[in-house]
Protein backbone atom coordinates (compact mmCIF):
# COMPACT_ATOMS: atom_id res chain seq x y z
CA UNK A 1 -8.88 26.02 15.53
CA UNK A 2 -6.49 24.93 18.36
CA UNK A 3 -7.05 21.52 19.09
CA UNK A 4 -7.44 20.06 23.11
CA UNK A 5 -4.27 17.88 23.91
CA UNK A 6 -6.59 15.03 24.02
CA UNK A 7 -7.78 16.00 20.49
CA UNK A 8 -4.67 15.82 19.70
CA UNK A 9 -3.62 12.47 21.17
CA UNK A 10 -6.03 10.71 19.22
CA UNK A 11 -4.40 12.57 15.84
CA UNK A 12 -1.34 10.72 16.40
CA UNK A 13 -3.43 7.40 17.45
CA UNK A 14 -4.81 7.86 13.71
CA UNK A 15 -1.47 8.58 12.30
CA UNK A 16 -0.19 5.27 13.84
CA UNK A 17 -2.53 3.14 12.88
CA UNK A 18 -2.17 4.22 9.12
CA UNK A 19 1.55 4.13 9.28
CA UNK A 20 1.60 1.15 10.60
CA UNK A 21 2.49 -0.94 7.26
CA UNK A 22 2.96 -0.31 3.68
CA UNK A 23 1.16 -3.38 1.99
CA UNK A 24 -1.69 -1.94 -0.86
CA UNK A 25 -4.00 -5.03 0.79
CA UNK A 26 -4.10 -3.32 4.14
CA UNK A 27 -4.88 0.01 3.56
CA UNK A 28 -8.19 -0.14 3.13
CA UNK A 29 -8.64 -1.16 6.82
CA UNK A 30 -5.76 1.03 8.24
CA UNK A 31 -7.48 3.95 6.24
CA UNK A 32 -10.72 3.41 7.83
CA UNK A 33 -9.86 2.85 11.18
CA UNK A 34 -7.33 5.49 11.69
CA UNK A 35 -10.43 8.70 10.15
CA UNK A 36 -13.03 6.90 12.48
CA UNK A 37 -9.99 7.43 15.23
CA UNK A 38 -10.23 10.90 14.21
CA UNK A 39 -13.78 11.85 13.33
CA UNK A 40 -17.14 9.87 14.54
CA UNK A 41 -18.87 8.84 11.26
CA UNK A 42 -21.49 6.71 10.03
CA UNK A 43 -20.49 5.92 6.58
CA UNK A 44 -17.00 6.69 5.02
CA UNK A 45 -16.35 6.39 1.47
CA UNK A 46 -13.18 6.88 -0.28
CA UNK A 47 -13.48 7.63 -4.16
CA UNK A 48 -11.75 8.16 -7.49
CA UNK A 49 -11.33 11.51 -9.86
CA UNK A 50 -9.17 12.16 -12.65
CA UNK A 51 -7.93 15.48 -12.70
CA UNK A 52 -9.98 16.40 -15.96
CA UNK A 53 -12.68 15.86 -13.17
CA UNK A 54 -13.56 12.45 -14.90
CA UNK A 55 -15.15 10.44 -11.52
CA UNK A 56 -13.46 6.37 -11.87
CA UNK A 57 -15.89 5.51 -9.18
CA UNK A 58 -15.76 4.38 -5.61
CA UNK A 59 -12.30 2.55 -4.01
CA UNK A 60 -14.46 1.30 -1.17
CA UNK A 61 -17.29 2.18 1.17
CA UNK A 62 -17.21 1.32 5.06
CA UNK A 63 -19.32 -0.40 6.49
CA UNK A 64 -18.64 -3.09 3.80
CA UNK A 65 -22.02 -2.87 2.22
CA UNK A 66 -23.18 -0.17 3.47
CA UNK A 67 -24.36 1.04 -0.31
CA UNK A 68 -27.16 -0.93 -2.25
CA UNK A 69 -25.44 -2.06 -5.54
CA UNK A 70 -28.06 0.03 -7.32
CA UNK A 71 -27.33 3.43 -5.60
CA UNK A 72 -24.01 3.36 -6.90
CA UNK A 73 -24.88 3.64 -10.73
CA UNK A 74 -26.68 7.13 -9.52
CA UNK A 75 -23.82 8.83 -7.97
CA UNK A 76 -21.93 8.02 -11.19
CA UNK A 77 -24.54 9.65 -12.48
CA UNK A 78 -25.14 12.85 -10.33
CA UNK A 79 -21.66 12.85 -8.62
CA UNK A 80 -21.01 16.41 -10.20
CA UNK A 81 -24.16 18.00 -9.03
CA UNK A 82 -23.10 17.83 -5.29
CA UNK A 83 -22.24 21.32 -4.37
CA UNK A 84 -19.04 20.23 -2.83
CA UNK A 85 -17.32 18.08 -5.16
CA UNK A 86 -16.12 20.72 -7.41
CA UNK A 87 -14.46 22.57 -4.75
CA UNK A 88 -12.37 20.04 -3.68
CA UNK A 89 -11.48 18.67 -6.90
CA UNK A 90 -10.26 22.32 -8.23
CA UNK A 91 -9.79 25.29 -5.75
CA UNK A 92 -9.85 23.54 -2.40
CA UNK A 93 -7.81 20.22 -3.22
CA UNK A 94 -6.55 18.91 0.43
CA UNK A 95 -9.03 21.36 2.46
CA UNK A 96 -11.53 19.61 4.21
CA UNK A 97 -14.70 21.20 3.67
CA UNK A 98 -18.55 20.43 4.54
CA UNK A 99 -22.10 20.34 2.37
CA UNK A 100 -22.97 23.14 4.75
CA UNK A 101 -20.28 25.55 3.86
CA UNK A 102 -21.65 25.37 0.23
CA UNK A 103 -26.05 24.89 0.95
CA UNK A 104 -28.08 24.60 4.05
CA UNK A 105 -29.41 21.32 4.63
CA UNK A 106 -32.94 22.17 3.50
CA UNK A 107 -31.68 22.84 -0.16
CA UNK A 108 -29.48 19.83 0.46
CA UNK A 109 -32.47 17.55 1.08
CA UNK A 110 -33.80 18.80 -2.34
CA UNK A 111 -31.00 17.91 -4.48
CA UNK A 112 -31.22 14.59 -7.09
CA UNK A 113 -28.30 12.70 -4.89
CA UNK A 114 -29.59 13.53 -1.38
CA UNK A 115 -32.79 12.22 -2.61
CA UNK A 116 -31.64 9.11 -4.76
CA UNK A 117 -28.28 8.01 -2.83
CA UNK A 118 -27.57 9.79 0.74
CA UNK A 119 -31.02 9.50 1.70
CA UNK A 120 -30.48 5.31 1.10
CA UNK A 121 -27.43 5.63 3.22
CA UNK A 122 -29.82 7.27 5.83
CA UNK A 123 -26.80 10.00 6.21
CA UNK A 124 -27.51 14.23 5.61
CA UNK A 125 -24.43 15.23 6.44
CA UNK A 126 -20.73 15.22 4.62
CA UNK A 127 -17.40 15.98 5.26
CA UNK A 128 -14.74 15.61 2.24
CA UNK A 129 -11.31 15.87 1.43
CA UNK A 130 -9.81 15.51 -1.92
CA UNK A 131 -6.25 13.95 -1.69
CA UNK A 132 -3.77 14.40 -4.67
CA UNK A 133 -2.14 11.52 -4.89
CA UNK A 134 -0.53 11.88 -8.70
CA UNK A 135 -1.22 14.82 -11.20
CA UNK A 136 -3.94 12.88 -12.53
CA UNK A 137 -5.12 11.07 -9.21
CA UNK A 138 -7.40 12.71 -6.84
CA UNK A 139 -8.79 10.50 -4.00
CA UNK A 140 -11.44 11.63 -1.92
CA UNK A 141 -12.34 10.63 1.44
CA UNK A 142 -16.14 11.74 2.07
CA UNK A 143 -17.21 11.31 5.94
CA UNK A 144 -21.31 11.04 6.35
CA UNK A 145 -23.64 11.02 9.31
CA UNK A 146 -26.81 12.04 10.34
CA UNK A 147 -28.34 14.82 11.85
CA UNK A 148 -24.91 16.20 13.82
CA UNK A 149 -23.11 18.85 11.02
CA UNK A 150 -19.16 18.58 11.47
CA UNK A 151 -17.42 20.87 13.62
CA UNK A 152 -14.39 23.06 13.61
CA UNK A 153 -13.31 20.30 15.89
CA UNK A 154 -13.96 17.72 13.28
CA UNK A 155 -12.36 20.17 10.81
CA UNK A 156 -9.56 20.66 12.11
CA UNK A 157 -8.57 17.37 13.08
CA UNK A 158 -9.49 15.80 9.79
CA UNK A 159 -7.17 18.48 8.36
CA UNK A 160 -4.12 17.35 10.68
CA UNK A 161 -4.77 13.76 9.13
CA UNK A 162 -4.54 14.66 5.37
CA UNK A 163 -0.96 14.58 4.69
CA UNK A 164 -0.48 11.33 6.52
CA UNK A 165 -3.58 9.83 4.21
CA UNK A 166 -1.96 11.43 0.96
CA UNK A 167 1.32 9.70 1.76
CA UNK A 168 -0.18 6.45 2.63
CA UNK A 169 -1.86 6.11 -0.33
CA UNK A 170 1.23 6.98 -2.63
CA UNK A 171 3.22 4.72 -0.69
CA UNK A 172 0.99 1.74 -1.19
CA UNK A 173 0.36 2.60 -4.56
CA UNK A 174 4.52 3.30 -5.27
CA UNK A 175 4.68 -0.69 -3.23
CA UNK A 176 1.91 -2.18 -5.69
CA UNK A 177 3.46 -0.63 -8.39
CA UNK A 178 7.20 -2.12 -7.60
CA UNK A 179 5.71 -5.35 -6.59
CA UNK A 180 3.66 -5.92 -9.39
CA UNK A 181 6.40 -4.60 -11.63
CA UNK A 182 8.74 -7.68 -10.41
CA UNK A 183 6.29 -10.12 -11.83
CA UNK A 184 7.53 -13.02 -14.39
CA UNK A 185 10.56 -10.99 -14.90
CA UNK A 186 12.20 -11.69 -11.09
CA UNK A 187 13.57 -15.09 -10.46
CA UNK A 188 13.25 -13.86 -7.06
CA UNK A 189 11.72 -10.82 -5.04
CA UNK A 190 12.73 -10.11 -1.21
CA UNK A 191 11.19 -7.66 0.72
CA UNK A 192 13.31 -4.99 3.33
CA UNK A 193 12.41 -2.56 5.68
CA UNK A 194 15.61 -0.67 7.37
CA UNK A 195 14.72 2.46 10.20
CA UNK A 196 16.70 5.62 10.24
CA UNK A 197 19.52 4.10 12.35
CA UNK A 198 20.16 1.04 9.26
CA UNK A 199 18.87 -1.16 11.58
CA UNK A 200 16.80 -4.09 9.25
CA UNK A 201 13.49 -4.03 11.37
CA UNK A 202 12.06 -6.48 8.76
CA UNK A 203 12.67 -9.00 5.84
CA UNK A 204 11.59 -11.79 4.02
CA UNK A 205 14.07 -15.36 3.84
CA UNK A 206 14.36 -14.35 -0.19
CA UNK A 207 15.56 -10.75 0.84
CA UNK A 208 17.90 -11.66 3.42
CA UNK A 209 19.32 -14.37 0.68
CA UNK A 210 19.64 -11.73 -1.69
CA UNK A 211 21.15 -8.71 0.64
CA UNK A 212 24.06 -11.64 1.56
CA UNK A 213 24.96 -12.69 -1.90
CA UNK A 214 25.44 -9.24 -3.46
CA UNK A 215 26.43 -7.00 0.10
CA UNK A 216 28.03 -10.09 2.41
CA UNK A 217 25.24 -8.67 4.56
CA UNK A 218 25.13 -9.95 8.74
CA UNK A 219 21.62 -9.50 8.37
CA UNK A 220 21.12 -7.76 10.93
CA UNK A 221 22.46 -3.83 9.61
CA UNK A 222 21.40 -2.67 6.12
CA UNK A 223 24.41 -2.85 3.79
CA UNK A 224 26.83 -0.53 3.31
CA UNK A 225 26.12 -0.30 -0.68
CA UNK A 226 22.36 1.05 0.29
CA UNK A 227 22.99 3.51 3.48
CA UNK A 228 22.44 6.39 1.07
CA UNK A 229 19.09 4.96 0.03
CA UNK A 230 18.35 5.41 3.52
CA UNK A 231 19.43 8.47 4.51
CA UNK A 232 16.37 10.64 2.93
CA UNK A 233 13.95 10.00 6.03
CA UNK A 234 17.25 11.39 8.04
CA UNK A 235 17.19 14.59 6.47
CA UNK A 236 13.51 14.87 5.57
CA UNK A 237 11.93 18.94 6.32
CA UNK A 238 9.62 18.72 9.56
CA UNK A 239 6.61 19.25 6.67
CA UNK A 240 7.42 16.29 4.73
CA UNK A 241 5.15 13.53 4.54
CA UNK A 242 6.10 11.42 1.31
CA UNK A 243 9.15 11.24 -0.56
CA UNK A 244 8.90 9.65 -4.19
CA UNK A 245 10.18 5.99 -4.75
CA UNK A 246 13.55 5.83 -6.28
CA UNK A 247 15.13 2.56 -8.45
CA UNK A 248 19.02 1.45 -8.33
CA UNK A 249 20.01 -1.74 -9.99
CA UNK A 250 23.78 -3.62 -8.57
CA UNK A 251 25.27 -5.84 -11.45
CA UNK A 252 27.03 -9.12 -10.86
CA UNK A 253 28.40 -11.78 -12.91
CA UNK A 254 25.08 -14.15 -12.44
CA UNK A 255 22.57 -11.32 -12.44
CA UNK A 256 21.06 -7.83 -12.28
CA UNK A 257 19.59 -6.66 -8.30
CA UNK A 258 16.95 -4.29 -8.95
CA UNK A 259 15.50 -2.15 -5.63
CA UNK A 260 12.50 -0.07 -5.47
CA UNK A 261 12.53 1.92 -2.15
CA UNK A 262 9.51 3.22 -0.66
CA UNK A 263 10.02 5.96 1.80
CA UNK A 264 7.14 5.74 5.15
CA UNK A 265 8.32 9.58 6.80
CA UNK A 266 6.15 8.86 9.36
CA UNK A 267 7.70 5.84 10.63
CA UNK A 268 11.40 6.90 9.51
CA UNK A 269 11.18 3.73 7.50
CA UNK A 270 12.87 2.50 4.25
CA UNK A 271 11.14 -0.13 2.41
CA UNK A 272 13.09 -2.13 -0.09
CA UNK A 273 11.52 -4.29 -2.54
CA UNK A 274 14.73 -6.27 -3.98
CA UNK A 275 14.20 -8.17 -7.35
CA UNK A 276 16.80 -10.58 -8.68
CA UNK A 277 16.83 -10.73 -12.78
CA UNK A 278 19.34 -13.01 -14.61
CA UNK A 279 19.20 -15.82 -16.74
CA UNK A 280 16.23 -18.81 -16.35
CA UNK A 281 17.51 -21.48 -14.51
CA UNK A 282 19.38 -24.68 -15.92
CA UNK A 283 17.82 -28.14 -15.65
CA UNK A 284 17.06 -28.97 -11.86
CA UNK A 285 16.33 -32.76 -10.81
CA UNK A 286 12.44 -31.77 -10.90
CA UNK A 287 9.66 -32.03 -12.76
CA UNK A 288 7.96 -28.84 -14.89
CA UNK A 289 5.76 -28.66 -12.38
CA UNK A 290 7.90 -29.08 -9.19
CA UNK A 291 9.99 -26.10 -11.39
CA UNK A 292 7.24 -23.68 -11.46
CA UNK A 293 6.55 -24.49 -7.61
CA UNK A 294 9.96 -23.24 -6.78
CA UNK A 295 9.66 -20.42 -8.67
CA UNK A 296 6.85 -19.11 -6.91
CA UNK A 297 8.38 -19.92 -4.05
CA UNK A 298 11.93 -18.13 -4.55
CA UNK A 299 9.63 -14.87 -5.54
CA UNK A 300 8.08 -15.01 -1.73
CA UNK A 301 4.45 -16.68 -2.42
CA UNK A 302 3.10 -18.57 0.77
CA UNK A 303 1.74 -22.30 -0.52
CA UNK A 304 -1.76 -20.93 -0.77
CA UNK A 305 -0.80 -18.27 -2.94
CA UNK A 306 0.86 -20.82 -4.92
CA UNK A 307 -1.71 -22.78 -5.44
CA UNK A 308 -4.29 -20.11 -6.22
CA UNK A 309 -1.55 -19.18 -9.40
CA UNK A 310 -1.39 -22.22 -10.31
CA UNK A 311 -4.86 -23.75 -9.90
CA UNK A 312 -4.27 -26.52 -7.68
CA UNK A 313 -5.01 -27.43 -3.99
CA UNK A 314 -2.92 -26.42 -1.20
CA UNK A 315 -1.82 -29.99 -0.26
CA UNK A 316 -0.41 -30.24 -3.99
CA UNK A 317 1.65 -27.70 -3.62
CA UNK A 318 2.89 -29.24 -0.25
CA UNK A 319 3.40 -32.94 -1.88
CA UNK A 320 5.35 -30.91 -4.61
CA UNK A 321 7.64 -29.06 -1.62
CA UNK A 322 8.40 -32.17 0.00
CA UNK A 323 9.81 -33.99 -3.18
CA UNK A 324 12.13 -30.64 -4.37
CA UNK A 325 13.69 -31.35 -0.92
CA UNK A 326 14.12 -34.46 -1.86
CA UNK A 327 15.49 -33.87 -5.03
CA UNK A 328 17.25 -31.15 -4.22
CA UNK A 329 18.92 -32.49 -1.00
CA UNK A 330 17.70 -29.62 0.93
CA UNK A 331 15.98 -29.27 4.15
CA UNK A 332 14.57 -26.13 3.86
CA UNK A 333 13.07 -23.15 1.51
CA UNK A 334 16.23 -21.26 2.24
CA UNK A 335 18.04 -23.98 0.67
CA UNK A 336 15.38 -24.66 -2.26
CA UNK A 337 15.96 -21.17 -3.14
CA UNK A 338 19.67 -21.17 -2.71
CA UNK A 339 19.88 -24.22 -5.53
CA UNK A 340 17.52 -22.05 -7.73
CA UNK A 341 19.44 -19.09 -7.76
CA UNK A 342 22.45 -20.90 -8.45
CA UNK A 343 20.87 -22.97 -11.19
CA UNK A 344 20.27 -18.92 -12.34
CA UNK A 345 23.74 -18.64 -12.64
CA UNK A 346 23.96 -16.35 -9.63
CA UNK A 347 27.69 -16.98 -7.81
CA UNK A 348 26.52 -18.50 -4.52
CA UNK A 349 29.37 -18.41 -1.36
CA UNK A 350 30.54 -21.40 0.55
CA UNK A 351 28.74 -21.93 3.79
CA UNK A 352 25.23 -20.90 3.24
């Protein structure tokens, strides 16, 4: 089906708001809102399947709450006796397809599940579309209402929306993946993005730190040494969607830079996520504690993050800033994290 130029319009509304970061925590919103951009829906519901058809349950329902706690034991239960799931699991994975392409709503209304978890929802109607997101990853994104079936429209511009969903989901789950991967190991972890003209668009104080110790960055282009990390969203085919994160590590005398870059085609965006790895850090003028403050603080944490890591109140952590500037002789976290990398044995230039 051709869809109306105003159709279409709100397609690319969708595919904005979904490309409009990379961070795991937001996608749940950016997910929702972009398919009810789309498609009018009561209740949408994104779910997981192995590929051996094994179902790992739901990711999250919208509205928040939407499902009494109870229902959800029963589509565990009865999840494979819906007449559509198999289809898009096996022979129809990325297709969007309806309850009424497979039984009229009459037979519907006699199933277990309509009976025992759509009818709770107060929904009789589905749309679903199973995204592969890894050879043993299938998400599905399951649109219900009420009494209005899905269209062609619907259909159709659902279907324009599925390879923009499929390659936000990898994305966020190649950033989670890099990010989490940093972890204790990282005596620091800076965050990047750089557009197609290696312009950086965005970073983090600990990434900017990083890019100028190892490139001599301005800050302002991306370095030289990581142009051709850049140049796949240049070159991408007008079908591509996702590209596949890639690792490169840069050696120095004080320390091992290890970047995860996360491709966003949509946006022509290159997201770096930069770890520093080197030796612990000599004896600082701080206490233990003031130590472990610092470190969380050279890997990017905010002061409530901090504190929720290390089980104290926000104001602690702020008492415990104020006296590693003290200490330290610094002014700022810039500065703080500039001592701490040095104390990592990481060569530090005059003048920062």
């Amino acid at each position: 089906m051709r869809l109306s130029n105003f159709d279409l319009g709100m397609v690319l509304k969708a595919v904005g708001i979904l490309n409009s970061d990379i961070e795991p925590a937001t996608l749940p919103a950016r997910t929702d809102q972009s398919v009810r951009a789309t498609v009018a829906t009561d209740v949408l519901s994104f779910e997981g399947f192995g590929t051996d058809q094994d179902y790992r349950g739901p990711l999250w329902y919208s509205p928040a709450g939407c499902v009494p706690v109870d229902r959800l034991q029963v589509m565990a239960d009865h999840v494979f006796e819906h007449a559509l799931v198999d289809a898009v699991l096996t022979t129809r994975v990325g297709e969007c397809v309806t309850t009424s392409d497979y039984q009229p709503l009459s037979a519907f209304r006699r199933t277990v599940i309509y009976n025992e978890f759509f009818k709770y929802l107060n929904t009789d109607r589905q749309m679903t579309v199973g995204l592969r997101i890894s050879p043993s990853l299938i998400i599905t994104v399951s649109l219900c209402r009420l009494g209005r079936d899905f269209s062609e429209r619907d259909r159709a511009a659902l279907q324009m929306l599925v390879p923009h969903l499929t390659a936000a989901f990898r994305n966020a789950r190649s950033f989670s993946r890099a990010v989490s991967g940093a972890g204790d190991t990282s005596s620091m972890t800076g965050y990047l993005t750089v557009d197609s003209t290696q312009t950086i668009r965005a970073a983090n104080p600990q990434a900017l730190y990083l890019i100028t110790e190892f490139f001599n960055s301005n800050g302002t282009d991306c370095p030289a040494e990581l142009n051709d990390l850049v140049r796949p969203i240049t070159q991408r085919g007008d079908h591509d969607y996702w590209l596949p994160a890639t690792k490169r590590e840069f050696h120095s005398a004080g320390g091992t830079l290890c970047i995860t870059t996360v491709y966003n085609l949509s946006l022509q965006t290159a997201n770096f996520v930069l770890e520093l790895k080197g030796r612990s850090p000599a004896k600082l003028p701080i206490t233990a504690r003031e130590t472990e403050v610092l470190g969380w603080i050279a890997r990017g944490k905010t002061d409530s993050e901090t504190a929720e890591l290390l089980h104290i109140s926000v104001r602690t952590v702020q008492k415990h800033v104020e006296n590693i500037f003290m200490k330290l002789g610094v002014e700022t976290r810039t500065g703080a994290m500039a001592r701490f990398v040095e104390a990592s044995s990481l060569p530090v230039r005059q003048g920062l």
